[in-house]
C-alpha atoms as a PDB file:
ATOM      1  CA  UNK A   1      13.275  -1.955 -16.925  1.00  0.00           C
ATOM      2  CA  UNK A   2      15.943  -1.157 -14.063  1.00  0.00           C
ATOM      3  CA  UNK A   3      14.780   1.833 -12.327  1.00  0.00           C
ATOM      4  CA  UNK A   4      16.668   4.063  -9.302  1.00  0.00           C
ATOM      5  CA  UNK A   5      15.050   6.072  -6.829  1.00  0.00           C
ATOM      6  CA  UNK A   6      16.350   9.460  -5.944  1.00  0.00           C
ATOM      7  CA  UNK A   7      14.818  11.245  -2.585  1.00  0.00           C
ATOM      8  CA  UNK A   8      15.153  15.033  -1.992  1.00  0.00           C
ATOM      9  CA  UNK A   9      13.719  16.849   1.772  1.00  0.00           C
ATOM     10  CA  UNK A  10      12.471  19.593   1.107  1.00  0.00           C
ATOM     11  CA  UNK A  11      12.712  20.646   4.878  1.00  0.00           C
ATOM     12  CA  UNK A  12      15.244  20.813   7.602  1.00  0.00           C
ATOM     13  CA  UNK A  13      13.213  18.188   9.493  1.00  0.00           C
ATOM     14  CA  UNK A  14      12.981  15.794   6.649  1.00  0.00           C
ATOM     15  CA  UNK A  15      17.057  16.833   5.710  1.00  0.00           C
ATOM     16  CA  UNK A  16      17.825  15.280   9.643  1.00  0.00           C
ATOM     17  CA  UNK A  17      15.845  11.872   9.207  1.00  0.00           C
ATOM     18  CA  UNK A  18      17.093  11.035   6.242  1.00  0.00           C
ATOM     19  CA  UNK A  19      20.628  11.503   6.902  1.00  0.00           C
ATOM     20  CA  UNK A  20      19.630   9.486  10.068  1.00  0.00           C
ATOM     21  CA  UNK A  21      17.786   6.712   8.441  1.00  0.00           C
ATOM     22  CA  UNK A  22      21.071   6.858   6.048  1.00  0.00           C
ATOM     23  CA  UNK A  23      23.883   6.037   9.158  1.00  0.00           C
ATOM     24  CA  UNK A  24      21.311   3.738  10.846  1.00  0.00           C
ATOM     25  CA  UNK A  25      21.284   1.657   7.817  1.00  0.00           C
ATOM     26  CA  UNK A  26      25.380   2.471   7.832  1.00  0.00           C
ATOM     27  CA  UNK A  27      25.577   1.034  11.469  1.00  0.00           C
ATOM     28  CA  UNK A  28      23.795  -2.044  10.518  1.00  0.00           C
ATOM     29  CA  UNK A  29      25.415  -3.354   7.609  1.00  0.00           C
ATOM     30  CA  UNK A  30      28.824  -2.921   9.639  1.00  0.00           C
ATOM     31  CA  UNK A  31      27.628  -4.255  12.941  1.00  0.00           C
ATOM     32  CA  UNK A  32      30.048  -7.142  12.411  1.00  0.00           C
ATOM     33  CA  UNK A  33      33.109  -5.811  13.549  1.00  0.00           C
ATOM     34  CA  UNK A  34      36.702  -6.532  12.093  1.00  0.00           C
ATOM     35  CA  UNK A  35      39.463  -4.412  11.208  1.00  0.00           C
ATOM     36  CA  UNK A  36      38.531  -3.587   7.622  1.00  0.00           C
ATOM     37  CA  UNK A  37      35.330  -2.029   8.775  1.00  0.00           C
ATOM     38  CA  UNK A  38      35.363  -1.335  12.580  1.00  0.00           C
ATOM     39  CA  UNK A  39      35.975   2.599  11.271  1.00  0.00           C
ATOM     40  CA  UNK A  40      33.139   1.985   9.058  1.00  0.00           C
ATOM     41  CA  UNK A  41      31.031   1.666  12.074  1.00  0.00           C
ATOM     42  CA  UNK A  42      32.309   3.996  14.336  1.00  0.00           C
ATOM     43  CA  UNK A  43      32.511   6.839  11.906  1.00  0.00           C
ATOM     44  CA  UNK A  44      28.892   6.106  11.358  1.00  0.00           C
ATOM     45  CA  UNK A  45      27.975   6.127  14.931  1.00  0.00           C
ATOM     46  CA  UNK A  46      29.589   9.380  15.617  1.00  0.00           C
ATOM     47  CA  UNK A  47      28.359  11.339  12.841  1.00  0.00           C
ATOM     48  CA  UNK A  48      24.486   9.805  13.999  1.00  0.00           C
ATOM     49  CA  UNK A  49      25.542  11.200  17.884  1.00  0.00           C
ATOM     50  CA  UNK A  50      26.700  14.336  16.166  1.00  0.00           C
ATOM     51  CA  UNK A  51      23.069  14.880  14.699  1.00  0.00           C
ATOM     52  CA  UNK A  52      21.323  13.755  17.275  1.00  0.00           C
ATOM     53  CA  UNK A  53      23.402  16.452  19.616  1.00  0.00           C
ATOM     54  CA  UNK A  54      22.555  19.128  17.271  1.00  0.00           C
ATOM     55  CA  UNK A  55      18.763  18.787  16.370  1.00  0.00           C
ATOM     56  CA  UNK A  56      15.823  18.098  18.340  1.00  0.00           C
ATOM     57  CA  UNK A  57      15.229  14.877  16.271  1.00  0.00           C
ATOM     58  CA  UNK A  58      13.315  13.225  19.617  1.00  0.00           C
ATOM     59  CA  UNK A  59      11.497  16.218  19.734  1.00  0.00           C
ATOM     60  CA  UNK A  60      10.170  16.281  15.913  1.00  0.00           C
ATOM     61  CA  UNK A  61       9.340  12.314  16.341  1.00  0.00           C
ATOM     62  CA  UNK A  62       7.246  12.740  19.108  1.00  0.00           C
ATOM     63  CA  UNK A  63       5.425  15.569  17.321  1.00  0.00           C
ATOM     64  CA  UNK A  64       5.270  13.177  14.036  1.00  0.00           C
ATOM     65  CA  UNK A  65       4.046  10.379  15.711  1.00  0.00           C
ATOM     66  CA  UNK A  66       1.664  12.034  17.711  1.00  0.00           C
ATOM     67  CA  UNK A  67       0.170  13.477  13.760  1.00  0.00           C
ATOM     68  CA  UNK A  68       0.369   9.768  12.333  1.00  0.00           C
ATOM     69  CA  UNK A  69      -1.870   8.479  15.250  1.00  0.00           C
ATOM     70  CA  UNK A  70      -4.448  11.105  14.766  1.00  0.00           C
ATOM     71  CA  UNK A  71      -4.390  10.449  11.642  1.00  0.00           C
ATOM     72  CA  UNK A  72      -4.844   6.790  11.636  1.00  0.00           C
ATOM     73  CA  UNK A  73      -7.410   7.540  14.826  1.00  0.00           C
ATOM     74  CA  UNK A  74      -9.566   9.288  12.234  1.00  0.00           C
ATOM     75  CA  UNK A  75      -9.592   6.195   9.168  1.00  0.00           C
ATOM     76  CA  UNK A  76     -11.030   3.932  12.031  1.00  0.00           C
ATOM     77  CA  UNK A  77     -14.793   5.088  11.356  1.00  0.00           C
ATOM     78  CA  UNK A  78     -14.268   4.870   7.209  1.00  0.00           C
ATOM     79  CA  UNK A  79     -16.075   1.727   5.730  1.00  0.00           C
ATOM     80  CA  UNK A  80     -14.180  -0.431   4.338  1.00  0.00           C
ATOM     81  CA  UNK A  81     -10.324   0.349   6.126  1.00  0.00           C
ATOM     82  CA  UNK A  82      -8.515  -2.681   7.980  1.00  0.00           C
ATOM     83  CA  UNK A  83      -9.240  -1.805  11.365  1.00  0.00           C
ATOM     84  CA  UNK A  84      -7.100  -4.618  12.926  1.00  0.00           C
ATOM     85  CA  UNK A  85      -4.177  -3.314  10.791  1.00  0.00           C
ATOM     86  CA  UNK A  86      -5.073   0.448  11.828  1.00  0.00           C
ATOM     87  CA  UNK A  87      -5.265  -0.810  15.573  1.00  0.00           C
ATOM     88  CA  UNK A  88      -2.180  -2.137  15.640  1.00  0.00           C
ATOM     89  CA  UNK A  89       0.016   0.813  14.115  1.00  0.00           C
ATOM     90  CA  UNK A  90      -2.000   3.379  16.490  1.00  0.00           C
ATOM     91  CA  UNK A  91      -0.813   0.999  19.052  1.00  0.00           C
ATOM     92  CA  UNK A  92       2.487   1.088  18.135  1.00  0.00           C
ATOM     93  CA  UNK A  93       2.518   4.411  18.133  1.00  0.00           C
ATOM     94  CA  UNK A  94       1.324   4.582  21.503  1.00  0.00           C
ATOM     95  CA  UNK A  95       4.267   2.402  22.488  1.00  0.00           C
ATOM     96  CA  UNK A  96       6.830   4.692  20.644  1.00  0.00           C
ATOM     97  CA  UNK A  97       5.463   8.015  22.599  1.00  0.00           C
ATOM     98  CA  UNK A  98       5.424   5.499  26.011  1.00  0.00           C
ATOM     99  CA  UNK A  99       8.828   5.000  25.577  1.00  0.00           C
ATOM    100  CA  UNK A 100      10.004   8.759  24.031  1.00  0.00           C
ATOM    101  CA  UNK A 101       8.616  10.090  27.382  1.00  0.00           C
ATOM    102  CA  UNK A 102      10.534   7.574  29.368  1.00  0.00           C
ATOM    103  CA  UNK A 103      14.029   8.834  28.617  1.00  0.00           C
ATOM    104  CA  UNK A 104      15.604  12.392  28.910  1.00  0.00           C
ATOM    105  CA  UNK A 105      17.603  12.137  25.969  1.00  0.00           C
ATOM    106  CA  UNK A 106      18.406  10.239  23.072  1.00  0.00           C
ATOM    107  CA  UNK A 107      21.433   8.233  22.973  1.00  0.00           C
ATOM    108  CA  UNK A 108      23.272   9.755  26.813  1.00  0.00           C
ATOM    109  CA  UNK A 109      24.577   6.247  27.450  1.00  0.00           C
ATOM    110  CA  UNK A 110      26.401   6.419  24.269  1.00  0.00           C
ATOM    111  CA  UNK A 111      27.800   9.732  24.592  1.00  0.00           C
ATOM    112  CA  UNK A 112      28.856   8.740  28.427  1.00  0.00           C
ATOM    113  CA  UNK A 113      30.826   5.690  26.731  1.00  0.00           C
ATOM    114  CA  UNK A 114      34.513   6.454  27.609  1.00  0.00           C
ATOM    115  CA  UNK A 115      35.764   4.292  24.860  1.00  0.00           C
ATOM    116  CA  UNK A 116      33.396   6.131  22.537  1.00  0.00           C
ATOM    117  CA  UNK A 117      34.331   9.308  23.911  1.00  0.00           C
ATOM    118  CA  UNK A 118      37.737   9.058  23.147  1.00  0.00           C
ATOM    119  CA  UNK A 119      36.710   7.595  19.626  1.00  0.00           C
ATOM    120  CA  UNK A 120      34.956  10.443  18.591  1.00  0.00           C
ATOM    121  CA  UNK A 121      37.390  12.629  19.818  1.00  0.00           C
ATOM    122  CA  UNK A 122      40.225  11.229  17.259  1.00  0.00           C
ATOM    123  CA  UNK A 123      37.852  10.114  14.236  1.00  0.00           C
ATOM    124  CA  UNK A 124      37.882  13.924  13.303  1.00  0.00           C
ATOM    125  CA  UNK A 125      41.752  13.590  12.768  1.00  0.00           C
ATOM    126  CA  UNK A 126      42.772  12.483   9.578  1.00  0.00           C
ATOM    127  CA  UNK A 127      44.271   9.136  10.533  1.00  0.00           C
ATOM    128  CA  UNK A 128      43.820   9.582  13.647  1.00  0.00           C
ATOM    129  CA  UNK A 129      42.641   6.444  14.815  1.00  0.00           C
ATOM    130  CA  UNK A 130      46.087   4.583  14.891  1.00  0.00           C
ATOM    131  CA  UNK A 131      47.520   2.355  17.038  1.00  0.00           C
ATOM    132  CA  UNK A 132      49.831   4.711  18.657  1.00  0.00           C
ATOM    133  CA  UNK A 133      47.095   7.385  19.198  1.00  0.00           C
ATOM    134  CA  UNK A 134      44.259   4.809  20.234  1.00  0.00           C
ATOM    135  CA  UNK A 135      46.133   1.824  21.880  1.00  0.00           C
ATOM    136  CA  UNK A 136      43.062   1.042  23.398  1.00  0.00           C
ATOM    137  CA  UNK A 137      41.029   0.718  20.252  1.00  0.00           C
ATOM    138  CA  UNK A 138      44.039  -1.062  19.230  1.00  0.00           C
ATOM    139  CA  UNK A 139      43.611  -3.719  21.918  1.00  0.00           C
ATOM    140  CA  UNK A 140      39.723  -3.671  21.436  1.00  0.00           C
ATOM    141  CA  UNK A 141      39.973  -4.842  17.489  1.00  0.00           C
ATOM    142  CA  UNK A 142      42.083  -8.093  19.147  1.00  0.00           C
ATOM    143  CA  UNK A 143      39.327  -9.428  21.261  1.00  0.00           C
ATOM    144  CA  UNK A 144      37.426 -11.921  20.292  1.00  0.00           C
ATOM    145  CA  UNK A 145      34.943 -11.475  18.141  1.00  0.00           C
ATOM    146  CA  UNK A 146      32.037 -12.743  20.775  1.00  0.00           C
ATOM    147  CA  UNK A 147      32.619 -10.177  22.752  1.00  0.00           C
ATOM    148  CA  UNK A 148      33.265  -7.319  20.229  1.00  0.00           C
ATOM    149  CA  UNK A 149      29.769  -8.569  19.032  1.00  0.00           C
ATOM    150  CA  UNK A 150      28.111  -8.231  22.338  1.00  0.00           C
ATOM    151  CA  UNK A 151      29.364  -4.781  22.925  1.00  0.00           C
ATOM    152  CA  UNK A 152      28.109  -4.005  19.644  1.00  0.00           C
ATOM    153  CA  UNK A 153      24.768  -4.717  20.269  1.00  0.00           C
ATOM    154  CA  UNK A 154      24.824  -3.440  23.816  1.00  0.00           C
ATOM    155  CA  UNK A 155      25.739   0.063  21.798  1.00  0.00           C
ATOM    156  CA  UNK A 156      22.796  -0.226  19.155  1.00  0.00           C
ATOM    157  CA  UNK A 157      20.500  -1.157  21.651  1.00  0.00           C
ATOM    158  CA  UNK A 158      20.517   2.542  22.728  1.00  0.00           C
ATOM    159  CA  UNK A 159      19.419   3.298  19.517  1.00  0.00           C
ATOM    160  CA  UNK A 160      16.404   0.477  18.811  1.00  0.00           C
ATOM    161  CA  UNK A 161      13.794   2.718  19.596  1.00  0.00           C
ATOM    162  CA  UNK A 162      14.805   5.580  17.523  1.00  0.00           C
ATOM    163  CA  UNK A 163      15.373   3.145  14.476  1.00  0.00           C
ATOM    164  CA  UNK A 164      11.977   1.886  14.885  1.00  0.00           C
ATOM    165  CA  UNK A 165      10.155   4.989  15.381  1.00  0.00           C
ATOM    166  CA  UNK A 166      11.832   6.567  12.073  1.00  0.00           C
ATOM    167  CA  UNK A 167      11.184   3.327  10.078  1.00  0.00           C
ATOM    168  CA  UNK A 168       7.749   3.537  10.605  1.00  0.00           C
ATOM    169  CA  UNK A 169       7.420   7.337  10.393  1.00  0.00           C
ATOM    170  CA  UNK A 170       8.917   7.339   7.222  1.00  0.00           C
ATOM    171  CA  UNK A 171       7.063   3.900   5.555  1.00  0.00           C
ATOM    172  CA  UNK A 172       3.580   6.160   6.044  1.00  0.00           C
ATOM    173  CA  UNK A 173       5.625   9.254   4.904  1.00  0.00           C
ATOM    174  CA  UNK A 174       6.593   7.438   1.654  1.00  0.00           C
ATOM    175  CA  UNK A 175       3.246   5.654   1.271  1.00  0.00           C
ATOM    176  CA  UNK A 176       1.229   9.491   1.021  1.00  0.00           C
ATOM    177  CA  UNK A 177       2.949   9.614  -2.422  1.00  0.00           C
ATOM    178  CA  UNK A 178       2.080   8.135  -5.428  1.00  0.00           C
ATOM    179  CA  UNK A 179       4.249   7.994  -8.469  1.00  0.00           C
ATOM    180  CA  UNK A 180       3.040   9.344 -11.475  1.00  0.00           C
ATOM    181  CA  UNK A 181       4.791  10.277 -14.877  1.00  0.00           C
ATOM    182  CA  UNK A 182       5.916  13.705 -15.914  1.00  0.00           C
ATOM    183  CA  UNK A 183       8.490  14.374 -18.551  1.00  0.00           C
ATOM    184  CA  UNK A 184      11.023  17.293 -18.165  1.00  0.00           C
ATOM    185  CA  UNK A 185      11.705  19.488 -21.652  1.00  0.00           C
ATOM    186  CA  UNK A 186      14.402  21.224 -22.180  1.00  0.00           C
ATOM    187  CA  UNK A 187      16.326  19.960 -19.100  1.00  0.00           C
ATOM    188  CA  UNK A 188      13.541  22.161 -16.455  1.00  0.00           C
ATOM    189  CA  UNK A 189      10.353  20.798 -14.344  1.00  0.00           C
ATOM    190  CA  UNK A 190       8.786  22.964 -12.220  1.00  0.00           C
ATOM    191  CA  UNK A 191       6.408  21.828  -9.296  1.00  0.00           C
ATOM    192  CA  UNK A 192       3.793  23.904  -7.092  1.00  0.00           C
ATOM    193  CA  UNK A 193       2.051  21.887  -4.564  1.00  0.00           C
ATOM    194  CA  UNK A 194       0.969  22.429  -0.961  1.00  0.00           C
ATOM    195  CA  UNK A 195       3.388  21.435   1.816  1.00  0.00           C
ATOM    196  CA  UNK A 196       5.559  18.622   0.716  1.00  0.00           C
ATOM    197  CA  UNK A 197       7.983  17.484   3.102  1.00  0.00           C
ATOM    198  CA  UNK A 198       9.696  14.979   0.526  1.00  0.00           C
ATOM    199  CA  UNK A 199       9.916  13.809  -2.984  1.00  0.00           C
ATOM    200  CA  UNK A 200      11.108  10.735  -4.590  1.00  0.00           C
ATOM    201  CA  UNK A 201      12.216  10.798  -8.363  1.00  0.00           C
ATOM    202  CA  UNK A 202      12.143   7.337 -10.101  1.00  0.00           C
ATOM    203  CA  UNK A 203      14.056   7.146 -13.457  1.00  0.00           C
ATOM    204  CA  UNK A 204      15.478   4.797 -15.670  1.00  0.00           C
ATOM    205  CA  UNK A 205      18.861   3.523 -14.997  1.00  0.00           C
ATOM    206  CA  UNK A 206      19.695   3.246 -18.754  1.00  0.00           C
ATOM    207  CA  UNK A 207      18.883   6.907 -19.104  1.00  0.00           C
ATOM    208  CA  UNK A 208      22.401   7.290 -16.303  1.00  0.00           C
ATOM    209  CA  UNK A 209      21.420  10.964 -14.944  1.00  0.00           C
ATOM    210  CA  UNK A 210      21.058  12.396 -11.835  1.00  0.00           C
ATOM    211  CA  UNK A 211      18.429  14.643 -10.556  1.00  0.00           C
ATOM    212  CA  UNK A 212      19.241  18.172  -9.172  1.00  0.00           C
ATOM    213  CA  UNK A 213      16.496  19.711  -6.805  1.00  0.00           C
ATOM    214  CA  UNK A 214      16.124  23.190  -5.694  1.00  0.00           C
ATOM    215  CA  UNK A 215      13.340  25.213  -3.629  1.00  0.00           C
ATOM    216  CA  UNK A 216      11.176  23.934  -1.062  1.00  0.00           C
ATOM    217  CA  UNK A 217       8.247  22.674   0.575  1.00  0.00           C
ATOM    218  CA  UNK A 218       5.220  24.781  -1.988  1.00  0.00           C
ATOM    219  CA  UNK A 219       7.736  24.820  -4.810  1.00  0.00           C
ATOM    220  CA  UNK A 220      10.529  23.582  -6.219  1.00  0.00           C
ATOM    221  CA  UNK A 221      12.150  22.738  -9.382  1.00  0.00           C
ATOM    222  CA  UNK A 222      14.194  19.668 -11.275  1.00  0.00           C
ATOM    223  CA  UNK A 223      16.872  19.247 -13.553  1.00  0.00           C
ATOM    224  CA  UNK A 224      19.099  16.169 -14.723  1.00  0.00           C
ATOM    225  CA  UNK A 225      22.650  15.883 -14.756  1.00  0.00           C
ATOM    226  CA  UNK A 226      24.577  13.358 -16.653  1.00  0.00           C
ATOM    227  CA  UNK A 227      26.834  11.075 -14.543  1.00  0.00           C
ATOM    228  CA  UNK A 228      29.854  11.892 -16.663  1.00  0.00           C
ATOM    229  CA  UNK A 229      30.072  15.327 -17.641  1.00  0.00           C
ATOM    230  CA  UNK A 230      31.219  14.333 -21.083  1.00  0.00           C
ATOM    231  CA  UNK A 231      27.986  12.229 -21.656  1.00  0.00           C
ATOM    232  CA  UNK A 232      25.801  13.535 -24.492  1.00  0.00           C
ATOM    233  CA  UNK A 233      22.876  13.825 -22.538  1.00  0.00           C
ATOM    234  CA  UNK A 234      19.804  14.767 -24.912  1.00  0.00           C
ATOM    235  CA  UNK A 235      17.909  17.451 -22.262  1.00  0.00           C
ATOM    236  CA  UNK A 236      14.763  17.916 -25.084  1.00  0.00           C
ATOM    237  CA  UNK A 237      12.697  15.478 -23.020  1.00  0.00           C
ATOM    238  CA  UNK A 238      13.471  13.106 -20.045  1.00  0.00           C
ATOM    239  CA  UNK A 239      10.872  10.910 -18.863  1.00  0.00           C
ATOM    240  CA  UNK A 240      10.549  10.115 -14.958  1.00  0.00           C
ATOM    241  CA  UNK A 241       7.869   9.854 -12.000  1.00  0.00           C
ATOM    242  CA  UNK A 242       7.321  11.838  -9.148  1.00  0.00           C
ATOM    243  CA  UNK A 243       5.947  11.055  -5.858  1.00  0.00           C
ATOM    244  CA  UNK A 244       5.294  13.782  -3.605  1.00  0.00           C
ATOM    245  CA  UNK A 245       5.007  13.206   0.068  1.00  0.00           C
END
């Protein structure tokens, strides 16, 4: 049966990655510039810059990755483990901090960009981004596509090592949960656990509801919505699974 997966932080820390794993994913499906979706990919790209100005996100990798190699460090004497797949995420990891400690911040040469720069500055303006106001951005959309291509990837470049680093933070993140089944009566589940940083709610498509999650990281608590308000949702029992990570 068609399942979706819904994912709630419950932290600030986790709230930042996943809105920056979300306009990652944003900036690669519209890395292939025309003028139906050049916007597409610079509102993305601004919004990640915006985040990334705001929040110590290198900061909280390095201290993450630093965790997941200990971590891993420790399953190398347990019997049984894959220690040639163990060796070679610890090494990774290695790599990622290498590289963290080589640059002072994420993302300057993107936020020296002039182009970029003047971007940013207009994509906060509600249509601001037309010809007259950015004749330059105008003039950008009508070169050919090699080169908007190369430029492209000479922006996301910048950003390789911070896409990396959060894919694989967040594949062992994901992995420490296991779904299991739970069933929510009269329209309320409530959760105590230890310190949780995520949770991922897996329901039934056919069932068309929506989960909404409040509290935090010891406890928190789950309701479902109905896509269309005027649904007649039966809230006696709703079956789902729960992974907590």
């Amino acid at each position: 049966m068609n399942s979706i997966i819904f994912e709630h932080p419950l932290n600030e820390k986790m709230r930042t990655w996943l809105r920056v794993e979300f306009l990652l994913n944003q900036l690669k499906t519209h890395s292939q510039l025309d003028e139906t979706n050049a916007l597409m990919f610079f509102h993305a790209l601004s919004e990640l810059l915006e985040i990334i100005e705001r929040n110590d996100v290198k900061g909280d990798l390095i201290k993450e990755i630093e965790a997941q190699k200990q971590k891993l460090s420790s399953w190398l004497d347990i019997e049984g483990v894959d220690q040639e797949l163990l060796n070679h995420l610890i090494s990774k990891f290695h790599d990622y901090l290498t590289q963290f400690n080589a640059i002072m911040r994420l993302g300057q040469p993107l936020k020296d960009d002039r182009f970029l720069t003047a971007l940013r500055q207009r994509l906060t303006i509600p249509g601001g981004c037309c010809s007259f106001d950015l004749p330059s951005f105008h003039l950008w959309l009508k070169q050919p596509q090699q080169k908007r291509d190369e430029q492209v990837q000479n922006w996301l470049q910048h950003l390789i090592l911070l896409d990396q680093a959060l894919a694989s933070c967040m594949q062992l993140i994901r992995q420490l949960g296991e779904f299991q089944f739970f069933t929510c009566t009269n329209n309320f589940f409530q959760e105590t656990n230890g310190e949780v940083n995520l949770i991922r709610i897996r329901v039934d498509l056919d069932k068309n509801v929506f989960p909404q999650v409040s509290g935090h990281m010891s406890r928190y608590s789950i309701r479902f919505l109905p896509l269309d308000a005027y649904d007649n949702m039966n809230t006696d029992s709703i079956e789902f699974e729960l992974a907590c990570c």
